[in-house]
N, C-alpha and C. Protein backbone atom coordinates (compact mmCIF):
# COMPACT_ATOMS: atom_id res chain seq x y z
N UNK A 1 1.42 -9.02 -14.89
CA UNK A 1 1.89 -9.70 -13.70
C UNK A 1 0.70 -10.18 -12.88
N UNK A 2 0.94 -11.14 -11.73
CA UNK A 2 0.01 -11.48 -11.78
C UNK A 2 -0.50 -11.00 -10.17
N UNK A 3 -1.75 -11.17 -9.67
CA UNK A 3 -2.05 -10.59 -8.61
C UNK A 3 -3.45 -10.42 -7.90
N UNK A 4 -3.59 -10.79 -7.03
CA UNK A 4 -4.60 -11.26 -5.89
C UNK A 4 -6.03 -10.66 -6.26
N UNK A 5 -6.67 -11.40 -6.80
CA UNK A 5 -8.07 -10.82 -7.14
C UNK A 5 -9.49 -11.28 -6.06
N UNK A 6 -9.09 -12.00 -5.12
CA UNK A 6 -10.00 -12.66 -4.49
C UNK A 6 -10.59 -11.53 -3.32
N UNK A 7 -11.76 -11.99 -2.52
CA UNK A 7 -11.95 -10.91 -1.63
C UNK A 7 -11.06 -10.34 -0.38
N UNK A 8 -11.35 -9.01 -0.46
CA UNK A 8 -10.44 -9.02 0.62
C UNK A 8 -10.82 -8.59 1.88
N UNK A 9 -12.05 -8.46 2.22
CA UNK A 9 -12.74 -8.20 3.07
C UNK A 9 -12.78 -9.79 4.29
N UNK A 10 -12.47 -10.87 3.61
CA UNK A 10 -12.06 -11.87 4.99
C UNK A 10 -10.59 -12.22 4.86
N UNK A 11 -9.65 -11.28 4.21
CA UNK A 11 -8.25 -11.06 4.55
C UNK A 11 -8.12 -10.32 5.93
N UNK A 12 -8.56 -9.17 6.00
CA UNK A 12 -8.82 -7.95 6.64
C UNK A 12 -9.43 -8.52 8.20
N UNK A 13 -10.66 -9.79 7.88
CA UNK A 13 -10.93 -10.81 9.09
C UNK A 13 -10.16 -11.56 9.76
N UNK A 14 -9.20 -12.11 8.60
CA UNK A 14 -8.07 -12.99 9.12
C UNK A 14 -7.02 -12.51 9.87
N UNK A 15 -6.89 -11.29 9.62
CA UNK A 15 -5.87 -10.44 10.66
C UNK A 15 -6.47 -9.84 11.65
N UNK A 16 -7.91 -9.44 11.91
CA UNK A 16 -8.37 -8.88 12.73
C UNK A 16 -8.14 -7.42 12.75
N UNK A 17 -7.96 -6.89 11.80
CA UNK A 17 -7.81 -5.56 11.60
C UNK A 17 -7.59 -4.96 10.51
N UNK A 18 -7.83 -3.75 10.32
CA UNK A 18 -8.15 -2.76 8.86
C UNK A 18 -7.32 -2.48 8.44
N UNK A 19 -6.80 -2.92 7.18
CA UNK A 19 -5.83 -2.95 6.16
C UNK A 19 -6.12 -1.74 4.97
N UNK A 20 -7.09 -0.48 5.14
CA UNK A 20 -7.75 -0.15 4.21
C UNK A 20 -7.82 -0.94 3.07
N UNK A 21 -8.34 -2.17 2.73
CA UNK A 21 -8.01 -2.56 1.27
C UNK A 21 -9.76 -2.04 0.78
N UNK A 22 -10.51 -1.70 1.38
CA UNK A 22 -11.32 -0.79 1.33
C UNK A 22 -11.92 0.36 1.69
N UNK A 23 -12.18 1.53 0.86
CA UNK A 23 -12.47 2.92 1.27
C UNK A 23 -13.84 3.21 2.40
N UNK A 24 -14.90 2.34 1.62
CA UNK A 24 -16.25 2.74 2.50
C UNK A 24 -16.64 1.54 2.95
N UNK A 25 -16.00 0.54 3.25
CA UNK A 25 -16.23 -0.65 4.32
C UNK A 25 -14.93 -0.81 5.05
N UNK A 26 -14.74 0.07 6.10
CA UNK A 26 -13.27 -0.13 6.76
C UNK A 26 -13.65 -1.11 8.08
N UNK A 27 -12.60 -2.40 8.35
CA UNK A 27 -13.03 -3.25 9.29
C UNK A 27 -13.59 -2.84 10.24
N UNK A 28 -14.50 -3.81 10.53
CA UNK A 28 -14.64 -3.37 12.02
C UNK A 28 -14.53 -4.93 12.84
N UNK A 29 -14.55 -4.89 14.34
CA UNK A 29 -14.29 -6.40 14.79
C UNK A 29 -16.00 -6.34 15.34
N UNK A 30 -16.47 -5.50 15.71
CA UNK A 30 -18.34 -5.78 15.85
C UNK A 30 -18.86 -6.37 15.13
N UNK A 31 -18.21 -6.79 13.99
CA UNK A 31 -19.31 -7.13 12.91
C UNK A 31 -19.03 -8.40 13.04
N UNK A 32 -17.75 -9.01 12.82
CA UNK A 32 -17.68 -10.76 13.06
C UNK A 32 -16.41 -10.84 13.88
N UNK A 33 -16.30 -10.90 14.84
CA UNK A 33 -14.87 -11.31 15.34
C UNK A 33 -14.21 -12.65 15.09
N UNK A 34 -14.18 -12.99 14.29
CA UNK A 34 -13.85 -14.50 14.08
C UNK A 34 -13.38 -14.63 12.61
N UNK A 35 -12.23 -15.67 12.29
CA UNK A 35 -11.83 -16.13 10.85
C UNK A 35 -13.01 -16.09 10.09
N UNK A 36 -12.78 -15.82 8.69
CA UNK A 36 -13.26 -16.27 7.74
C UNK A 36 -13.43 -17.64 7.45
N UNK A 37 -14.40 -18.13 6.72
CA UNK A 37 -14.05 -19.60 6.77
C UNK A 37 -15.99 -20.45 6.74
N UNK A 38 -16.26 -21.21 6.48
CA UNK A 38 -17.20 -22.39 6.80
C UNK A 38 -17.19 -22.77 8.40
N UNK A 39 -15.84 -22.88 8.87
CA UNK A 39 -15.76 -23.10 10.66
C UNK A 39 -15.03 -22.17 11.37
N UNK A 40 -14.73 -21.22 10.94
CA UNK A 40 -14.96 -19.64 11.41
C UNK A 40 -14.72 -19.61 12.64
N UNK A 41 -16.43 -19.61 12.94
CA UNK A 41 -16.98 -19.73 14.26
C UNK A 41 -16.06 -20.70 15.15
N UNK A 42 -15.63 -21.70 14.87
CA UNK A 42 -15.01 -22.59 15.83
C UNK A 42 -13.57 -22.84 16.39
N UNK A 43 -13.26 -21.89 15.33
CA UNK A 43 -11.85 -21.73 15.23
C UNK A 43 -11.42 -20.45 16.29
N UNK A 44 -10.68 -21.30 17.62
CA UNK A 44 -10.52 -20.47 18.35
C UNK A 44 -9.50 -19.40 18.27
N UNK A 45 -8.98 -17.86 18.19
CA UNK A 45 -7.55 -17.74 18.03
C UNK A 45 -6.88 -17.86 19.31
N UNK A 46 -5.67 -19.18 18.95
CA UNK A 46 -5.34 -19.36 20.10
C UNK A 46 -3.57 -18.52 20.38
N UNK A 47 -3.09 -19.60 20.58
CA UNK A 47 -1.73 -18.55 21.13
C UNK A 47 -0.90 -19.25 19.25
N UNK A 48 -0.37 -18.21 19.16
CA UNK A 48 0.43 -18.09 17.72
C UNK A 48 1.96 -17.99 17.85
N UNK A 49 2.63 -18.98 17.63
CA UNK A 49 3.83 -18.91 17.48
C UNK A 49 4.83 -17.92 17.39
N UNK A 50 6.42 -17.61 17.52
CA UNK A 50 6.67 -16.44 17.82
C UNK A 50 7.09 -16.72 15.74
N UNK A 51 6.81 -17.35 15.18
CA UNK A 51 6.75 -18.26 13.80
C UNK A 51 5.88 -17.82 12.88
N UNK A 52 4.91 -17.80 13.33
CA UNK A 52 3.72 -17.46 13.03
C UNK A 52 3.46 -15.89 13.01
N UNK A 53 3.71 -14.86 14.41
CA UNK A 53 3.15 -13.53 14.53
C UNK A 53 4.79 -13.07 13.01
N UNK A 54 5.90 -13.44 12.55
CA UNK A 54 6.31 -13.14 12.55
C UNK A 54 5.51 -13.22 10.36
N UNK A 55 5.42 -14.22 10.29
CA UNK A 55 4.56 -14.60 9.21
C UNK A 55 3.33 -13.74 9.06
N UNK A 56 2.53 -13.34 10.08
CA UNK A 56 1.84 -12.72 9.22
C UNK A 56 1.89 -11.29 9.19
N UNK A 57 3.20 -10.56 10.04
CA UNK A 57 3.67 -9.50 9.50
C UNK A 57 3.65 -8.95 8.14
N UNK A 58 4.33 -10.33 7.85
CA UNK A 58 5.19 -10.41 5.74
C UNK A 58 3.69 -10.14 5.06
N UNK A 59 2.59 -11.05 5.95
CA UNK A 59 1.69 -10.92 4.51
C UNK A 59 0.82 -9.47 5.01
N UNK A 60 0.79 -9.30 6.30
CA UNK A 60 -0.33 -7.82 6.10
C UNK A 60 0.64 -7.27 5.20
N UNK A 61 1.93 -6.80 5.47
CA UNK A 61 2.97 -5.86 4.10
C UNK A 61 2.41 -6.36 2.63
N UNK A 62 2.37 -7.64 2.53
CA UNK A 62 2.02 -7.83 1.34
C UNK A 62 0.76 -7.37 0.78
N UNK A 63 -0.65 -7.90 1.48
CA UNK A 63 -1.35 -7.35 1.11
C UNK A 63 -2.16 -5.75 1.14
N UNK A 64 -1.36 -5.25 1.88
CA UNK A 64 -1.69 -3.93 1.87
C UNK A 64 -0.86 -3.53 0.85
N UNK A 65 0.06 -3.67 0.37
CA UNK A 65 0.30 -2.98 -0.70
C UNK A 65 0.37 -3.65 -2.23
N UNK A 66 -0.11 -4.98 -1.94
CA UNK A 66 -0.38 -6.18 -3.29
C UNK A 66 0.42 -5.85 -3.93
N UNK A 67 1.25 -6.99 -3.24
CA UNK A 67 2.84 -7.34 -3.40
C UNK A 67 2.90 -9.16 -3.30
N UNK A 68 2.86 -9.68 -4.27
CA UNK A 68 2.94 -10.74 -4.66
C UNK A 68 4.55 -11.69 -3.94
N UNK A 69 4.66 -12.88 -3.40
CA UNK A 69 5.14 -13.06 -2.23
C UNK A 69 7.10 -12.99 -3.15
N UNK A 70 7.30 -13.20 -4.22
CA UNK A 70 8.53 -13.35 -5.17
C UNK A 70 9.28 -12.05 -5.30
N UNK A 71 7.95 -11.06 -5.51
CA UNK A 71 7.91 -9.44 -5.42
C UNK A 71 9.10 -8.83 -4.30
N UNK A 72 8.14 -9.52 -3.11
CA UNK A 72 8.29 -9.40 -1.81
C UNK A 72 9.52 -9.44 -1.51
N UNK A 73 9.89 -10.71 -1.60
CA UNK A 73 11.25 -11.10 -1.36
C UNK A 73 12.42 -10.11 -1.98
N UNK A 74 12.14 -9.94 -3.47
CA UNK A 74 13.18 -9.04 -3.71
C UNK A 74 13.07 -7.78 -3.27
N UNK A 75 12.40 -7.17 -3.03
CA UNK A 75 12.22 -6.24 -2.00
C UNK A 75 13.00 -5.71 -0.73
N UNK A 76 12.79 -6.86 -0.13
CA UNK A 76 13.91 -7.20 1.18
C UNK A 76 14.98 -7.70 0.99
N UNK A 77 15.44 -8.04 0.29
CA UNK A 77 16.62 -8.53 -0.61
C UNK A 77 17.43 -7.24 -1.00
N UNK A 78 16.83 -6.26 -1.76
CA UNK A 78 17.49 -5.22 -1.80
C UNK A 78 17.54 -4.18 -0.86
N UNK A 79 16.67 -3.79 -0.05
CA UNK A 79 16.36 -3.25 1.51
C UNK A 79 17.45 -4.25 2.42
N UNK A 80 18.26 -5.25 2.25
CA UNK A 80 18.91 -5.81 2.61
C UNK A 80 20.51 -5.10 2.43
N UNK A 81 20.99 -4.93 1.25
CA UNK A 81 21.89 -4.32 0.88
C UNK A 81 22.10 -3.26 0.73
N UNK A 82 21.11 -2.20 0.91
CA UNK A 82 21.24 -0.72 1.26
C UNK A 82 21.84 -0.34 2.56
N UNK A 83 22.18 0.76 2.60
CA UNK A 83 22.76 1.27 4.18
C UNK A 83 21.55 1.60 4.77
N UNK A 84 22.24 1.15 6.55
CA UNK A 84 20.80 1.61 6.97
C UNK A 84 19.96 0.34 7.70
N UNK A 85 18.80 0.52 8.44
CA UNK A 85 17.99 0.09 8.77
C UNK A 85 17.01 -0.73 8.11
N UNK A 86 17.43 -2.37 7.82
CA UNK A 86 16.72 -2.71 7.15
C UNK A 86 15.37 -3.03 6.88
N UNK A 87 14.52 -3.47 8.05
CA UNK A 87 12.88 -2.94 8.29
C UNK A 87 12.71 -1.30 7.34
N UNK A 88 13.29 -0.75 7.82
CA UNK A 88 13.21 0.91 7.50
C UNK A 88 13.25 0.95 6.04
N UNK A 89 14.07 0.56 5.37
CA UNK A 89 14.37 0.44 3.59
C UNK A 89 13.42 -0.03 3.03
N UNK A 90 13.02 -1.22 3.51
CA UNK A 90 12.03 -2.02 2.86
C UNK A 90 10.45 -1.42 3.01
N UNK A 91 10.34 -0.65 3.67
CA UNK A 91 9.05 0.30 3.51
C UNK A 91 9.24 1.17 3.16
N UNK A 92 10.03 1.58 3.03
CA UNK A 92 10.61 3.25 2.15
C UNK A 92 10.80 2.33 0.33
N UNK A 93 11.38 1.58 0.16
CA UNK A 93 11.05 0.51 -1.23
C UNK A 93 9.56 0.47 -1.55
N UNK A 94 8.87 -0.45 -0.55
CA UNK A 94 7.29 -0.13 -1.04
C UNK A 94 6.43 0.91 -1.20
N UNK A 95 6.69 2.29 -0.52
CA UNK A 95 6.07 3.57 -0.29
C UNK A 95 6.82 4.65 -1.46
N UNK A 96 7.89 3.87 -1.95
CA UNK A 96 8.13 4.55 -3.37
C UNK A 96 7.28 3.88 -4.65
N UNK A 97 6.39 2.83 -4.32
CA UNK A 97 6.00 2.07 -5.91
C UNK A 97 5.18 3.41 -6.14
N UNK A 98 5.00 3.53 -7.48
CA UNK A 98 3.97 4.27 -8.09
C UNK A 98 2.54 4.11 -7.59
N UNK A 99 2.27 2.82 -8.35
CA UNK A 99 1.10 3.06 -7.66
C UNK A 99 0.16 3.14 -6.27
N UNK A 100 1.15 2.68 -4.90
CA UNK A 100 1.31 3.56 -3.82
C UNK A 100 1.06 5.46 -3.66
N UNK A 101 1.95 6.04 -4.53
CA UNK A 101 2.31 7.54 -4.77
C UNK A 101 1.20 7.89 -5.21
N UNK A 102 0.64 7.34 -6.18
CA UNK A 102 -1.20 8.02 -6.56
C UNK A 102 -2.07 7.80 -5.92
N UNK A 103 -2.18 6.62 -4.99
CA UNK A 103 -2.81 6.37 -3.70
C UNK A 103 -2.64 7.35 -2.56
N UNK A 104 -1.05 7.84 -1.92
CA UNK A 104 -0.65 8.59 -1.46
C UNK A 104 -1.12 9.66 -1.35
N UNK A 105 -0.91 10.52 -2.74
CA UNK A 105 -1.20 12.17 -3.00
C UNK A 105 -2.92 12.20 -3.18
N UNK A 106 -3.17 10.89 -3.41
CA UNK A 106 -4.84 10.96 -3.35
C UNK A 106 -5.58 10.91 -4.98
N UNK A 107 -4.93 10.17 -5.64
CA UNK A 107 -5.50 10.29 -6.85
C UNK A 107 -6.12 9.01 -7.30
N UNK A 108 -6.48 7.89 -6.19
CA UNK A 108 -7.52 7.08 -6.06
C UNK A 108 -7.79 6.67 -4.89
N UNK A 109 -9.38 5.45 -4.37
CA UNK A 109 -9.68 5.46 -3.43
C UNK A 109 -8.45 4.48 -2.40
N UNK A 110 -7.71 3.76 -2.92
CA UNK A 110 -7.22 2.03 -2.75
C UNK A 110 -6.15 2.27 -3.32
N UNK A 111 -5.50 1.62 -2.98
CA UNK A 111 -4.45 1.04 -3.42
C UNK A 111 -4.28 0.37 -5.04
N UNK A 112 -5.04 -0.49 -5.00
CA UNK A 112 -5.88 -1.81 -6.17
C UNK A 112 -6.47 -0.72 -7.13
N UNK A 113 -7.01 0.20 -6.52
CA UNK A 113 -7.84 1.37 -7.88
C UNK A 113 -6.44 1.93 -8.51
N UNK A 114 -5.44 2.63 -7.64
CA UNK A 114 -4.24 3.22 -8.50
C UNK A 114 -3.45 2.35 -9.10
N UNK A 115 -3.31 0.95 -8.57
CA UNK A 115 -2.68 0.27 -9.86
C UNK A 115 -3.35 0.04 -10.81
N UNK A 116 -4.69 0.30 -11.20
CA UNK A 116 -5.70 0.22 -12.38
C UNK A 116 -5.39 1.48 -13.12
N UNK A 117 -5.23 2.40 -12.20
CA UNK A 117 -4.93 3.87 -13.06
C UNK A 117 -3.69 3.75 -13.29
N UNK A 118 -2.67 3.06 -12.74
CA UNK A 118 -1.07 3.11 -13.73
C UNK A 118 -1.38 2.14 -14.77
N UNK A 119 -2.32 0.82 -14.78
CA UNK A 119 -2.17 -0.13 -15.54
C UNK A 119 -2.35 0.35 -17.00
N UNK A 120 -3.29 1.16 -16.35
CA UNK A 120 -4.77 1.25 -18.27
C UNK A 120 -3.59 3.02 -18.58
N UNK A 121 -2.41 3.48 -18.37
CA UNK A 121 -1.81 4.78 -18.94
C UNK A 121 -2.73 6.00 -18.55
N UNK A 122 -2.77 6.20 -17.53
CA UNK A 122 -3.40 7.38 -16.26
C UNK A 122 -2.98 8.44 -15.76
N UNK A 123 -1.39 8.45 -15.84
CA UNK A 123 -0.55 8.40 -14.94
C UNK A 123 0.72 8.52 -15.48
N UNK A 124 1.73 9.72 -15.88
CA UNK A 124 2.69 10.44 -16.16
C UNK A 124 4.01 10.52 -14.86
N UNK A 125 4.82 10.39 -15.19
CA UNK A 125 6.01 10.82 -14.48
C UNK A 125 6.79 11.60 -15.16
N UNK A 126 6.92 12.82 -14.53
CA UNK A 126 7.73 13.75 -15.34
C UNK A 126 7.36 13.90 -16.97
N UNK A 127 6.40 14.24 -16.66
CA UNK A 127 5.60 14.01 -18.23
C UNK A 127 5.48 13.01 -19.38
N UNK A 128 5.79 11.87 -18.97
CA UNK A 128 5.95 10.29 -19.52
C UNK A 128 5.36 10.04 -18.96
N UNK A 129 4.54 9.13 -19.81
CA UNK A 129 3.74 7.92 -19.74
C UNK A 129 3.98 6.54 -19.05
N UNK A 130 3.31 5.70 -17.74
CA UNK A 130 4.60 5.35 -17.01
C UNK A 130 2.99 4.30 -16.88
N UNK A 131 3.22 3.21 -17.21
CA UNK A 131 2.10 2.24 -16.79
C UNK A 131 2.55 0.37 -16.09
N UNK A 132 3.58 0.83 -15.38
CA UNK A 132 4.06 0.18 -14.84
C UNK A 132 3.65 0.07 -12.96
N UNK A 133 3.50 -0.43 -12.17
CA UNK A 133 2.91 0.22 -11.18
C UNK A 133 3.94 -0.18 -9.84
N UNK A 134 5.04 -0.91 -9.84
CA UNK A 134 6.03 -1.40 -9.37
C UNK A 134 6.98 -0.24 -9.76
N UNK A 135 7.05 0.36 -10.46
CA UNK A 135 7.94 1.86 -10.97
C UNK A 135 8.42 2.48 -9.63
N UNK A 136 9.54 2.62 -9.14
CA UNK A 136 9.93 3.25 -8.31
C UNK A 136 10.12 4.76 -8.62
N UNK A 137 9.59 5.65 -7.68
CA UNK A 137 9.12 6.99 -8.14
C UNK A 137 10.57 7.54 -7.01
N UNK A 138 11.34 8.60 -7.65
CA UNK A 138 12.52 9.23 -6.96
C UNK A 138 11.88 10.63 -6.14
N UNK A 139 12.81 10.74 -5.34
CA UNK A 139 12.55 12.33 -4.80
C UNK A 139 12.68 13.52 -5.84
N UNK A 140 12.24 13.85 -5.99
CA UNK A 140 12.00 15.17 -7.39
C UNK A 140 11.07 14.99 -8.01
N UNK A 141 10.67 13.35 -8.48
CA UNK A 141 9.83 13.31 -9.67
C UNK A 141 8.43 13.48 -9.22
N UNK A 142 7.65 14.17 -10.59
CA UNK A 142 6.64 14.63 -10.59
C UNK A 142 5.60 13.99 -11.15
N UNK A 143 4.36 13.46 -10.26
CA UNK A 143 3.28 12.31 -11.00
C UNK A 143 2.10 13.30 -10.98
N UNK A 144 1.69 12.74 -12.13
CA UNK A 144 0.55 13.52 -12.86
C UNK A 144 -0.64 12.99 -12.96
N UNK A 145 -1.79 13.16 -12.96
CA UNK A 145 -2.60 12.57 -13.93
C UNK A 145 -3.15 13.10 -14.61
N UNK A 146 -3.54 11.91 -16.44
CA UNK A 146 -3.75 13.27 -17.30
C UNK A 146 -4.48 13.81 -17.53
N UNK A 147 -4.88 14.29 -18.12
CA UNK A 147 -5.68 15.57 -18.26
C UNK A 147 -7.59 14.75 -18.59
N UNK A 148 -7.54 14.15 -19.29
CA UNK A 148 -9.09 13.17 -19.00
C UNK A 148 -9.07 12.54 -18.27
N UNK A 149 -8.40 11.82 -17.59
CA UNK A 149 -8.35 11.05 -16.30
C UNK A 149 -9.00 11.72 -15.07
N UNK A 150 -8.26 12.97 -14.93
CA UNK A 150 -8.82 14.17 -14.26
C UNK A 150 -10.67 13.98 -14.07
N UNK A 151 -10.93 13.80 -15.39
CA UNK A 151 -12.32 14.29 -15.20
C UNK A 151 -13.51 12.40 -14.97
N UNK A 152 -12.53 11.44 -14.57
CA UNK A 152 -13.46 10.26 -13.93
C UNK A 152 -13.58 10.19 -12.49
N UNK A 153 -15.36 10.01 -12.39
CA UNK A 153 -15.60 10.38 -11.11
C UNK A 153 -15.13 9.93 -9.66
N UNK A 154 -14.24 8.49 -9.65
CA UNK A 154 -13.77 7.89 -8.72
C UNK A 154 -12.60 8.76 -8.29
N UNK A 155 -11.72 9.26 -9.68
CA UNK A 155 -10.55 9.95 -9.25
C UNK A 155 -10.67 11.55 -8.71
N UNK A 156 -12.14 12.23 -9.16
CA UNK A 156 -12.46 13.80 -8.35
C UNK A 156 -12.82 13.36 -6.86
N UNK A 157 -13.17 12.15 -6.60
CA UNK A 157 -14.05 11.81 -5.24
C UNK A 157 -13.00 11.47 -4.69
N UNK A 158 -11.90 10.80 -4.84
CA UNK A 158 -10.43 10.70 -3.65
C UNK A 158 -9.66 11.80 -3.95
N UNK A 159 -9.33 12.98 -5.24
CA UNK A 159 -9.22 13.81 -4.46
C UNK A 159 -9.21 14.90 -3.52
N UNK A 160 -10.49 14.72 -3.83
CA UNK A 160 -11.19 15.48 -2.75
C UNK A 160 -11.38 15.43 -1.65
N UNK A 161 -11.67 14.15 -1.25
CA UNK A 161 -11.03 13.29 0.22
C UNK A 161 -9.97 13.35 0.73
N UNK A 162 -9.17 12.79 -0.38
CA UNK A 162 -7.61 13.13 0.51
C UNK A 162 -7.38 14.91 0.87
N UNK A 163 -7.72 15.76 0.13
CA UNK A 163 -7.12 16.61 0.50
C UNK A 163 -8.33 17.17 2.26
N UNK A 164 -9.54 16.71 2.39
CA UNK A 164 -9.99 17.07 3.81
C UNK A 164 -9.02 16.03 4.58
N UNK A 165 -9.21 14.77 4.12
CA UNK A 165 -8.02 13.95 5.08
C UNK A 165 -6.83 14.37 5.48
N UNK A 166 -5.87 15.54 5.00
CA UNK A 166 -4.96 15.64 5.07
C UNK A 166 -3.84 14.76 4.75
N UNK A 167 -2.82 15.34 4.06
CA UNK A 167 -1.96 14.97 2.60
C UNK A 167 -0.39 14.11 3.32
N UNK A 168 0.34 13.43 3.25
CA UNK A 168 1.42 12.58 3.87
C UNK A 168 2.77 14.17 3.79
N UNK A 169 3.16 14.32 4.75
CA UNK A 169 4.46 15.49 5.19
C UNK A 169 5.55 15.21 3.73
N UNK A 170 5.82 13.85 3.17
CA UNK A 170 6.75 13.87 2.17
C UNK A 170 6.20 14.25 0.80
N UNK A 171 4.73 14.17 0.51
CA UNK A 171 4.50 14.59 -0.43
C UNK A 171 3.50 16.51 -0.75
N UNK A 172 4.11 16.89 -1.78
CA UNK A 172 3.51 18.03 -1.76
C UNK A 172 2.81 17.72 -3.16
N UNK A 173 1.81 18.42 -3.24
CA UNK A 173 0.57 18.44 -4.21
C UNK A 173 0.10 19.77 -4.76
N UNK A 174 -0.11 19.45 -5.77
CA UNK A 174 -0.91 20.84 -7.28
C UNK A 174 -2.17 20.93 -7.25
N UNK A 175 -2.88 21.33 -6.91
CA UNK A 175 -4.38 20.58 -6.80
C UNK A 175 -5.12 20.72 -8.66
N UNK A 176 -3.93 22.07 -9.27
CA UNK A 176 -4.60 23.06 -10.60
C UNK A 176 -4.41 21.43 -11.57
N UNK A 177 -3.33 21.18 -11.68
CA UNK A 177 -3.10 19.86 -12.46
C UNK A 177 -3.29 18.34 -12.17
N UNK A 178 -3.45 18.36 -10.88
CA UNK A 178 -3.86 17.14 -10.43
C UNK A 178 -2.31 16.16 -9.97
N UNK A 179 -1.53 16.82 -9.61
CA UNK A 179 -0.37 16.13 -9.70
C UNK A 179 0.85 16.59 -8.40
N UNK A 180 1.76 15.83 -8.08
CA UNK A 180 2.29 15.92 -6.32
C UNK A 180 4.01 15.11 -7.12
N UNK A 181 4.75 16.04 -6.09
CA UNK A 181 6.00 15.97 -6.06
C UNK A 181 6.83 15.01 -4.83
N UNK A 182 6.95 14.48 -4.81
CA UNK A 182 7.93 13.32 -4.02
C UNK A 182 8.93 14.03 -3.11
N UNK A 183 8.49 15.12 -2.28
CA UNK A 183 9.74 15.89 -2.13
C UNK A 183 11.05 14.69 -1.22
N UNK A 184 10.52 13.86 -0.53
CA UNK A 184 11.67 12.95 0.10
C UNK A 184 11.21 11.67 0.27
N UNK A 185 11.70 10.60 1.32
CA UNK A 185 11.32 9.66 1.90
C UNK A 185 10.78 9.49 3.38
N UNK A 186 9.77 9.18 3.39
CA UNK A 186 8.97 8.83 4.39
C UNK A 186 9.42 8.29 5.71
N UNK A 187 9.08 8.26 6.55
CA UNK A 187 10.37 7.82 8.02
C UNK A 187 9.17 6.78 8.80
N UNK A 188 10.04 6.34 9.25
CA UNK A 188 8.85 4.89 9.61
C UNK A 188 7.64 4.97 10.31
N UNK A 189 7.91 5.93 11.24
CA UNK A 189 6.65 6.70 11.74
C UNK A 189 5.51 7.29 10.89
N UNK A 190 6.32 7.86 9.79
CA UNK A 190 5.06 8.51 8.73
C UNK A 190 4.52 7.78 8.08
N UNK A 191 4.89 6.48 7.81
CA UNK A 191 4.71 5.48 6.72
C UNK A 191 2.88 5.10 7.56
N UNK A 192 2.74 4.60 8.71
CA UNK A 192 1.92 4.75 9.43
C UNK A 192 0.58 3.37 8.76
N UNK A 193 1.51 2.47 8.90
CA UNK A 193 0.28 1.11 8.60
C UNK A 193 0.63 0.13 9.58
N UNK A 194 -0.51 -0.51 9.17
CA UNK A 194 -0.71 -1.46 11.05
C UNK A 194 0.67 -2.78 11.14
N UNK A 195 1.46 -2.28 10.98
CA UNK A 195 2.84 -3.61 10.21
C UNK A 195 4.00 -2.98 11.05
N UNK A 196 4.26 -4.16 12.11
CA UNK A 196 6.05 -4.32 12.52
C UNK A 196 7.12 -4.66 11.46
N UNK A 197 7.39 -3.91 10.77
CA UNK A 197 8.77 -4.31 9.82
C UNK A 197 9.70 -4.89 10.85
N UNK A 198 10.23 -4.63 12.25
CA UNK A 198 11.37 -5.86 12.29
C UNK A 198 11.04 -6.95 12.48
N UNK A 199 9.50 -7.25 12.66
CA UNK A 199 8.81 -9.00 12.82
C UNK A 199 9.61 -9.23 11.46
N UNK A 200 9.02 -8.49 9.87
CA UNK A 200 9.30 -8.82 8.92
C UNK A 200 10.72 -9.49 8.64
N UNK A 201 12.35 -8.65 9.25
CA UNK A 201 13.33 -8.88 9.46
C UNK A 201 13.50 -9.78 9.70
N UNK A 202 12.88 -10.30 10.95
CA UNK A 202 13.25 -11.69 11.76
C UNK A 202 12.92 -13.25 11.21
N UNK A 203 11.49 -12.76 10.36
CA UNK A 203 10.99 -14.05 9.40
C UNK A 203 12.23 -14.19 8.40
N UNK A 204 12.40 -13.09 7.78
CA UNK A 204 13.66 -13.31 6.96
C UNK A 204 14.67 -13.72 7.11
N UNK A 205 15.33 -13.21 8.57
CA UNK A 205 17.07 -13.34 9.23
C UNK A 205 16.79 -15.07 9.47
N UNK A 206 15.83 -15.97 9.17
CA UNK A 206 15.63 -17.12 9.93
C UNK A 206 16.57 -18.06 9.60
């Protein structure tokens, strides 16, 4: 499938704020306050449509969790037809993908690194082999990683991090196997990224 390879460090500019889409360069606005771009500099930010703030809701969601815009849509489409709060569904939808959940429990640095570890077969659910990274992971199920995977140095160095960082309230973690249980769903508060889901709503309800 296909999916955003370009930099993302003047994505992160373009919003004016830290998307983690990186571990050891997290934004800062000291460094350039201004668009990305050749005229950057000249480009004033001026007042943004209620059109616009509502637009780039959709894409920080998107790119923080590189979610391709077709993706997207069905997403909210089905967060549409669930009971319930629809902002609310549709991040509880994305915070179930897999490769989110290995990001989550800490079994890479990024986001973009754990869909590399579901891509290349890393990465077990309930003891299957699961290299899909859009895989919606249920409450019960159990993600693993396997047993050589364990021992590459990117994946001992996040989890080791995550666990001083402290671990998300819905997920519980093994540290002996390398692997965390889904005990529920996340509540919008816990979900905890820089994104108004009902802006998202409203671009949609249009």
């Amino acid at each position: 499938m296909a999916r955003y390879i370009g930099p993302v460090c003047r994505i992160q500019r373009r919003f004016g704020k830290d998307l983690s889409l990186k571990r050891f360069r997290p934004f800062s606005k000291k460094e350039r306050d201004y668009p990305p771009g050749q005229h950057g500099t000249r480009r004033a930010r001026g007042r943004v449509s209620d059109y616009g703030i509502q637009l780039r809701e959709k894409q920080k969601a998107r790119y923080i969790y590189g979610v391709l815009e077709r993706q997207f849509r069905n997403y909210y489409a089905k967060a549409a037809q669930m009971r319930g709060v629809t902002g609310e569904n549709l991040l509880c939808l994305l915070e179930r993908r897999l490769d989110n959940v290995v990001f989550r429990m800490g079994g890479a640095l990024t986001r973009s690194q754990a869909r590399q570890l579901v891509r290349h077969g890393h990465v077990l659910i309930n003891g299957k082999r699961v290299d899909i990274p859009s895989c919606a992971v249920a409450p019960g199920d159990n993600v693993q990683l396997k047993e050589k995977s364990r021992e590459i140095p990117n994946v001992q160095l996040a989890w080791n991090m995550a666990e001083s960082a402290g671990l998300p309230a819905w997920i519980s973690r093994n540290d002996e196997n390398f692997s965390a249980v889904l005990e529920r769903l996340p509540t919008v508060e816990e979900v905890n990224i820089p994104v108004n889901e009902k802006l998202i709503v409203e671009y949609y309800s249009r």
